[in-house]
C-alpha atoms as a PDB file:
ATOM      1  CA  UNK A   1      -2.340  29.934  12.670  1.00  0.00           C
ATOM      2  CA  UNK A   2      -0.661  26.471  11.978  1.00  0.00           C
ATOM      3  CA  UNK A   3       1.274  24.792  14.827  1.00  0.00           C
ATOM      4  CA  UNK A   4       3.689  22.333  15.111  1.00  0.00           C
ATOM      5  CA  UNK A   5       5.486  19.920  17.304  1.00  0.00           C
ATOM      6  CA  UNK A   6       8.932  18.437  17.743  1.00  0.00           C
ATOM      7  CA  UNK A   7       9.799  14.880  16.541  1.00  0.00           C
ATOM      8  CA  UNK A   8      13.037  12.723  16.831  1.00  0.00           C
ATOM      9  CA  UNK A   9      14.187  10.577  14.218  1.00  0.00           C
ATOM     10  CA  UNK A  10      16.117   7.606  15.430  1.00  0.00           C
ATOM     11  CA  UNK A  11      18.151   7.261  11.898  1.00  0.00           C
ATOM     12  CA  UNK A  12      19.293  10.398  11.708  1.00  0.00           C
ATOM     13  CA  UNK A  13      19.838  11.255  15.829  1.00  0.00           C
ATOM     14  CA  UNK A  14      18.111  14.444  15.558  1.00  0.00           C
ATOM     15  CA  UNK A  15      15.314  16.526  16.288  1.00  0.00           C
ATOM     16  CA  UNK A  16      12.825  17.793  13.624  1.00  0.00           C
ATOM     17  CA  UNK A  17       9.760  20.427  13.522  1.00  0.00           C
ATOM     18  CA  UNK A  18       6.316  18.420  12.332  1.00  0.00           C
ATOM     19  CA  UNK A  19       2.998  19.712  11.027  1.00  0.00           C
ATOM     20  CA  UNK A  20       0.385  19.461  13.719  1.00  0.00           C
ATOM     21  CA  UNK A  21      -3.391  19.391  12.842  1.00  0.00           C
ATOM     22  CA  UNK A  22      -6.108  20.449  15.566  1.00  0.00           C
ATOM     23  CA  UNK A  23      -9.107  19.286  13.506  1.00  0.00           C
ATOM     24  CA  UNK A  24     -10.501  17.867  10.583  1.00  0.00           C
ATOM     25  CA  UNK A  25     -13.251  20.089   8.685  1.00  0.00           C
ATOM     26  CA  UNK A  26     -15.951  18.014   6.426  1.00  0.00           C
ATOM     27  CA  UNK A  27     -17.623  18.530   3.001  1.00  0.00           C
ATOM     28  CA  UNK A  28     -20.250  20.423   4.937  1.00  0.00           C
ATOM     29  CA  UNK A  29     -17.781  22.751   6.764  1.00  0.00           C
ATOM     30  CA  UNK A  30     -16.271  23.432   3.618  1.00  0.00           C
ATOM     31  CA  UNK A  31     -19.718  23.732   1.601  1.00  0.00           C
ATOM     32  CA  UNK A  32     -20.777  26.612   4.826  1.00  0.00           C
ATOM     33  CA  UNK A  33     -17.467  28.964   4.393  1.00  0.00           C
ATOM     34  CA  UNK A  34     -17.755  28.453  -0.023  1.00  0.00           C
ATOM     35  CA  UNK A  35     -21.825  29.533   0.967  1.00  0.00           C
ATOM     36  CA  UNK A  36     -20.467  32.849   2.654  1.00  0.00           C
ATOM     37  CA  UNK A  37     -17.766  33.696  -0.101  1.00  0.00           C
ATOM     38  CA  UNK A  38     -19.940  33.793  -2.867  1.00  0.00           C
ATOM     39  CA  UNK A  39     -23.349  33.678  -4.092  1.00  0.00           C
ATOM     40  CA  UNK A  40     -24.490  29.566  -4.015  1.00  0.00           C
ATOM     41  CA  UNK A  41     -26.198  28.374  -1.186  1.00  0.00           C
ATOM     42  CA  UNK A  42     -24.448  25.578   0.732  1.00  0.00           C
ATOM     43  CA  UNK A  43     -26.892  23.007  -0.602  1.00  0.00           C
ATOM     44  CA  UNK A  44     -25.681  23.873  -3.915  1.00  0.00           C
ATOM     45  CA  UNK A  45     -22.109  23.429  -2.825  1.00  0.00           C
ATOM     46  CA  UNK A  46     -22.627  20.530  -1.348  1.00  0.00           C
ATOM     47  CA  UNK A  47     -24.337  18.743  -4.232  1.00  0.00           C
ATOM     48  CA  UNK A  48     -21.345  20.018  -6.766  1.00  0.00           C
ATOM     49  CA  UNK A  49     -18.970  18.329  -3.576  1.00  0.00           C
ATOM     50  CA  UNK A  50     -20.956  15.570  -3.616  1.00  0.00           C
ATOM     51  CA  UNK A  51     -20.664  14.743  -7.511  1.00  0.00           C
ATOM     52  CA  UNK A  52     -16.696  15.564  -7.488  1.00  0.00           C
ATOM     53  CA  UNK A  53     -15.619  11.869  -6.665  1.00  0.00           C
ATOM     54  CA  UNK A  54     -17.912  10.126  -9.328  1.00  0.00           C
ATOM     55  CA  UNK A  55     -17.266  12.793 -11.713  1.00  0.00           C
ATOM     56  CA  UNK A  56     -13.429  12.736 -11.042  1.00  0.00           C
ATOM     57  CA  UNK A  57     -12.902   8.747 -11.034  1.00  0.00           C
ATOM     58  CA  UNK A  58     -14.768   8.299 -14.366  1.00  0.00           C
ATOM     59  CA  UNK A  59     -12.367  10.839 -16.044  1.00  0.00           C
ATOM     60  CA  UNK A  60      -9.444   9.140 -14.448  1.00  0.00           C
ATOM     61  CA  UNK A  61     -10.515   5.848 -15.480  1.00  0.00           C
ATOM     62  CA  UNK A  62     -10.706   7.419 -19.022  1.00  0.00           C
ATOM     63  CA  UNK A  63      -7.172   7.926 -18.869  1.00  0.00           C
ATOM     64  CA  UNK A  64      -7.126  11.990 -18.028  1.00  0.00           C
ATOM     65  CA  UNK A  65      -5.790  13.874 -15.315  1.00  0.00           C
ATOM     66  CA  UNK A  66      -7.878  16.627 -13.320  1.00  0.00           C
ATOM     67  CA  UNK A  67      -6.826  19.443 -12.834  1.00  0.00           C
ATOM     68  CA  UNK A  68      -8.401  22.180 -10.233  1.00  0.00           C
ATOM     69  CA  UNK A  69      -7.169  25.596 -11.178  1.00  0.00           C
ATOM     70  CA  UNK A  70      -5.611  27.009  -7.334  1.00  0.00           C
ATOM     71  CA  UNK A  71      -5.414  23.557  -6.136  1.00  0.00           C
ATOM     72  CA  UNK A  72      -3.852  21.372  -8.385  1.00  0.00           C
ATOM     73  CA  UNK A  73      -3.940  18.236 -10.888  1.00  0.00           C
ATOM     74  CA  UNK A  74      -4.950  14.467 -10.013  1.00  0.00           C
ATOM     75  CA  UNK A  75      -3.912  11.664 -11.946  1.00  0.00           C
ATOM     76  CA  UNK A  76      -3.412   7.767 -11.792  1.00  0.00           C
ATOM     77  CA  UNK A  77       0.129   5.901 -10.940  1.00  0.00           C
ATOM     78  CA  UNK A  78       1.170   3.193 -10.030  1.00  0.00           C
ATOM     79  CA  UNK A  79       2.978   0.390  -8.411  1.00  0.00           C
ATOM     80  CA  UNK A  80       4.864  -2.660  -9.946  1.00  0.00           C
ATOM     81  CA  UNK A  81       6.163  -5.953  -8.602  1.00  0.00           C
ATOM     82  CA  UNK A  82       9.718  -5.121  -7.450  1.00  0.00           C
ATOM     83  CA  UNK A  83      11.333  -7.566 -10.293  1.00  0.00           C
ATOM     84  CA  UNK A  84      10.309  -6.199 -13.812  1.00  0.00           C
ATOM     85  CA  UNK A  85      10.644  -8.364 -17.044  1.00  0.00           C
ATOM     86  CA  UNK A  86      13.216  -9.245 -19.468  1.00  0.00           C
ATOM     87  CA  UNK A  87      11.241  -8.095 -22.811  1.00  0.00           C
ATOM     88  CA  UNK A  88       8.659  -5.395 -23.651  1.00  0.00           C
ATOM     89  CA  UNK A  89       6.577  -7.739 -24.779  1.00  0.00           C
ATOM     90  CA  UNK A  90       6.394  -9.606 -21.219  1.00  0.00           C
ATOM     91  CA  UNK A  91       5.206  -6.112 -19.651  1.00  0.00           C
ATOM     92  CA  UNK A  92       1.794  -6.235 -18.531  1.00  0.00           C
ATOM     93  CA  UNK A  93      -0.345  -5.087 -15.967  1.00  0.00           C
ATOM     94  CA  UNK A  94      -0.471  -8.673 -14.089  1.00  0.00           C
ATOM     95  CA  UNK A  95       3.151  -6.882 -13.070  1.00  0.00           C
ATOM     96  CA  UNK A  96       1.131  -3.981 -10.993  1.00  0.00           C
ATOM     97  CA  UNK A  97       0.388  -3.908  -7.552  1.00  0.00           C
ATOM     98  CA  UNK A  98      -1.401  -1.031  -6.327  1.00  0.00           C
ATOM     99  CA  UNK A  99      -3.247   1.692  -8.114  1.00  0.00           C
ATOM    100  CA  UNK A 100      -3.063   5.429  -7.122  1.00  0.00           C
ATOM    101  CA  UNK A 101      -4.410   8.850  -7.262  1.00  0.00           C
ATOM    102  CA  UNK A 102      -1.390  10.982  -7.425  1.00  0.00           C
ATOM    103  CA  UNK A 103      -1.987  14.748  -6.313  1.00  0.00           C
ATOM    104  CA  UNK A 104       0.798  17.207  -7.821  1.00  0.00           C
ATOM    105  CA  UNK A 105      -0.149  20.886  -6.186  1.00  0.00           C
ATOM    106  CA  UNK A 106      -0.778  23.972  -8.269  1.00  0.00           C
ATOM    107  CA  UNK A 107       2.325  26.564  -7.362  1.00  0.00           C
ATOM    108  CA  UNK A 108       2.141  30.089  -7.848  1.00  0.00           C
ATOM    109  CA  UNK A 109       3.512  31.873 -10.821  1.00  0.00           C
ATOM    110  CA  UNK A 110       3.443  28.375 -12.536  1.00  0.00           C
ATOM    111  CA  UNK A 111       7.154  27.317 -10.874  1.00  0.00           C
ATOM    112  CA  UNK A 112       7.770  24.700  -8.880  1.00  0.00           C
ATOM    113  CA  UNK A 113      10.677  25.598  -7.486  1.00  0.00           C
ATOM    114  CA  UNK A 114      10.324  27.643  -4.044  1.00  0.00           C
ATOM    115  CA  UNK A 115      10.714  26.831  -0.801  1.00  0.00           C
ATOM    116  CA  UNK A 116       6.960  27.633  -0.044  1.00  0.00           C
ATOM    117  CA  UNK A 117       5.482  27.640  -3.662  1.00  0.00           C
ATOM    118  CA  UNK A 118       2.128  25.597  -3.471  1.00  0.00           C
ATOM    119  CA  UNK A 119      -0.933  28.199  -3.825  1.00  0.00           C
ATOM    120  CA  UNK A 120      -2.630  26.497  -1.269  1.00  0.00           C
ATOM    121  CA  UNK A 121      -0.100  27.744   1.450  1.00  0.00           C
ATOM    122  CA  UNK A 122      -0.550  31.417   2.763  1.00  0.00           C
ATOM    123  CA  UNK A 123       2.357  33.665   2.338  1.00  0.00           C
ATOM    124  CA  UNK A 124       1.690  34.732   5.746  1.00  0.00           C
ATOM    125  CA  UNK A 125       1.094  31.329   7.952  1.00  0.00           C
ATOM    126  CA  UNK A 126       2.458  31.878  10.733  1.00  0.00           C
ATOM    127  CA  UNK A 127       3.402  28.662  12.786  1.00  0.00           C
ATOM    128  CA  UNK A 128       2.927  28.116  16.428  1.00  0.00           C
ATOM    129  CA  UNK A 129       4.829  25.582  18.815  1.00  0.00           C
ATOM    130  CA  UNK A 130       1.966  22.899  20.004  1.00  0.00           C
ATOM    131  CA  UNK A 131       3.062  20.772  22.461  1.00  0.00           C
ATOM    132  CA  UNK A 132       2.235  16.871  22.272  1.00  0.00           C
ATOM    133  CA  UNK A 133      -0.779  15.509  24.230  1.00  0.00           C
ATOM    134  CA  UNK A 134       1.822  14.172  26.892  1.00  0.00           C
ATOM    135  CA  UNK A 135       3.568  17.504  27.942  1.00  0.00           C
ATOM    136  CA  UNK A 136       5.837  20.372  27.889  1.00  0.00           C
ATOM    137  CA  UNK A 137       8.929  18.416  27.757  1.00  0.00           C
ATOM    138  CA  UNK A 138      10.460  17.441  24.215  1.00  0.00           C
ATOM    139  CA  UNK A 139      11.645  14.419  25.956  1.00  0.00           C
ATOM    140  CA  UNK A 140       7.778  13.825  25.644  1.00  0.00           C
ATOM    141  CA  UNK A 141       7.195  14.325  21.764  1.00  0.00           C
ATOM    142  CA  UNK A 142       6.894  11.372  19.454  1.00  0.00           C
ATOM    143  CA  UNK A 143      10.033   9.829  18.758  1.00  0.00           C
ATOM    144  CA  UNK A 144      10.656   8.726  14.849  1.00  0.00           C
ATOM    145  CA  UNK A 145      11.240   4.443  13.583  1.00  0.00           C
ATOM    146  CA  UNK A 146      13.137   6.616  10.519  1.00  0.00           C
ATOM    147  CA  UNK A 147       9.837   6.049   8.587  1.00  0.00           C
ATOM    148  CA  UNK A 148       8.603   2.441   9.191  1.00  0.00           C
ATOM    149  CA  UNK A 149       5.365   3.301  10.968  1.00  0.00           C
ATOM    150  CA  UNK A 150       4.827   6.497   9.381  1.00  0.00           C
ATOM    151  CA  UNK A 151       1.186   6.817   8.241  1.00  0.00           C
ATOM    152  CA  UNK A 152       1.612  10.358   6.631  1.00  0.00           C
ATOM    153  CA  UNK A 153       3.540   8.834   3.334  1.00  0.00           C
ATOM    154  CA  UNK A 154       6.340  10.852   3.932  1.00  0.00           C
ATOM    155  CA  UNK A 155       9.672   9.358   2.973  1.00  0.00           C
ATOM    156  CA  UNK A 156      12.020   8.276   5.709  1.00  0.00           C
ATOM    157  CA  UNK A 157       9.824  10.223   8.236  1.00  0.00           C
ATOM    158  CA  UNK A 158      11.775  13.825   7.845  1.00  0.00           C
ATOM    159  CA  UNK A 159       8.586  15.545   6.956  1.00  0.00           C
ATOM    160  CA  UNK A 160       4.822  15.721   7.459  1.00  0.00           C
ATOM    161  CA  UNK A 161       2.306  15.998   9.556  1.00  0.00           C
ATOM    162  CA  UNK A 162       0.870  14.377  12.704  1.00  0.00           C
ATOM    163  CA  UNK A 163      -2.537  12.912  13.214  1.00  0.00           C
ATOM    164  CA  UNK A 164      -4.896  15.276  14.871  1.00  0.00           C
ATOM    165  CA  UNK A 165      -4.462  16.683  18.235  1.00  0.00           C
ATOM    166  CA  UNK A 166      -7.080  16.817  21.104  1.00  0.00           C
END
C-alpha cells in the first residue's frame, strides 16, 4: 500500500495529491528480502551492495552510462553558467557548475509513454489517503511556495513526494 496526502500550491490556487513515504529501508533491509528471494546469503548481497557505488562512479567517470536491467540507466549531466559563449571554441568546462547523476527509469515493454510505465511501479499499488502529522483537516496539510523550497526536485512543486512521515 502507498499513501498519500493533500498539498496546496499557492501559484496555481489549488489542491494536489502528494506521495507520502512512512519509512526509509537501508542496504541491509534490502540485502535481508534479496537473501529470502533467492539463493545468496545476505552477506553476499550486501558485499555486491556495498561495491555498487565504487564500481558505478568509476564507469561513469569513464564516460559510460549504467544501466540496471528492471530498474533503469545512470549517467552524468550537467549544469552550465546561465550565460553561454559566443564561439565553440570559448566552450569549456570552466562554464559548468554542478555535476550530476541523472537516473532515467526502465519502463515496461521498452515505451516510455504511459501514464504508469516505470517497471519499478506495481500495476496494482493501490494508494491510501495519509493524513499529515498535524490532523484530519486539509486546512492542515502542507501548503506549496509553487516550488521554491521544494527539496524533492520536482519542478514547480506539482509532483513528488513528501519527506517521511512519523
Amino acid at each position: 500500500m502507498a499513501f498519500y496526502s493533500k498539498k496546496y500550491v499557492k501559484l496555481t490556487e489549488k489542491w494536489i495529491p502528494v506521495s507520502k513515504t512512512v519509512s526509509c529501508y537501508d542496504a541491509k533491509r534490502l540485502a535481508k528480502d534479496i537473501e529470502k528471494e533467492s539463493t545468496v546469503s545476505q552477506t553476499d548481497v550486501m558485499a555486491v551492495l556495498n561495491a555498487i557505488p565504487t564500481v558505478m562512479t568509476r564507469y561513469l567517470a569513464e564516460g559510460h552510462s549504467v544501466k540496471l536491467d528492471g530498474i533503469g540507466s545512470f549517467f552524468l549531466t550537467f549544469e552550465c553558467k546561465k550565460t553561454g559563449v559566443d564561439t565553440p571554441e570559448e566552450v569549456s568546462m570552466d562554464q559548468v557548475t554542478n555535476i550530476k547523476v541523472q537516473f532515467r527509469p526502465a519502463m515496461k515493454g521498452g515505451s516510455t509513454k504511459g501514464k504508469f510505465n516505470n517497471t519499478l511501479i506495481a500495476d496494482d499499488i493501490e494508494w491510501t489517503y495519509l493524513p499529515s502529522a498535524k490532523g484530519e483537516s486539509i486546512e492542515d496539510d502542507a501548503e506549496d511556495d509553487g516550488g521554491a523550497n521544494n527539496n524533492q526536485g520536482n519542478q514547480g512543486g506539482t509532483s513528488g513526494g513528501d519527506d517521511f512521515v512519523g
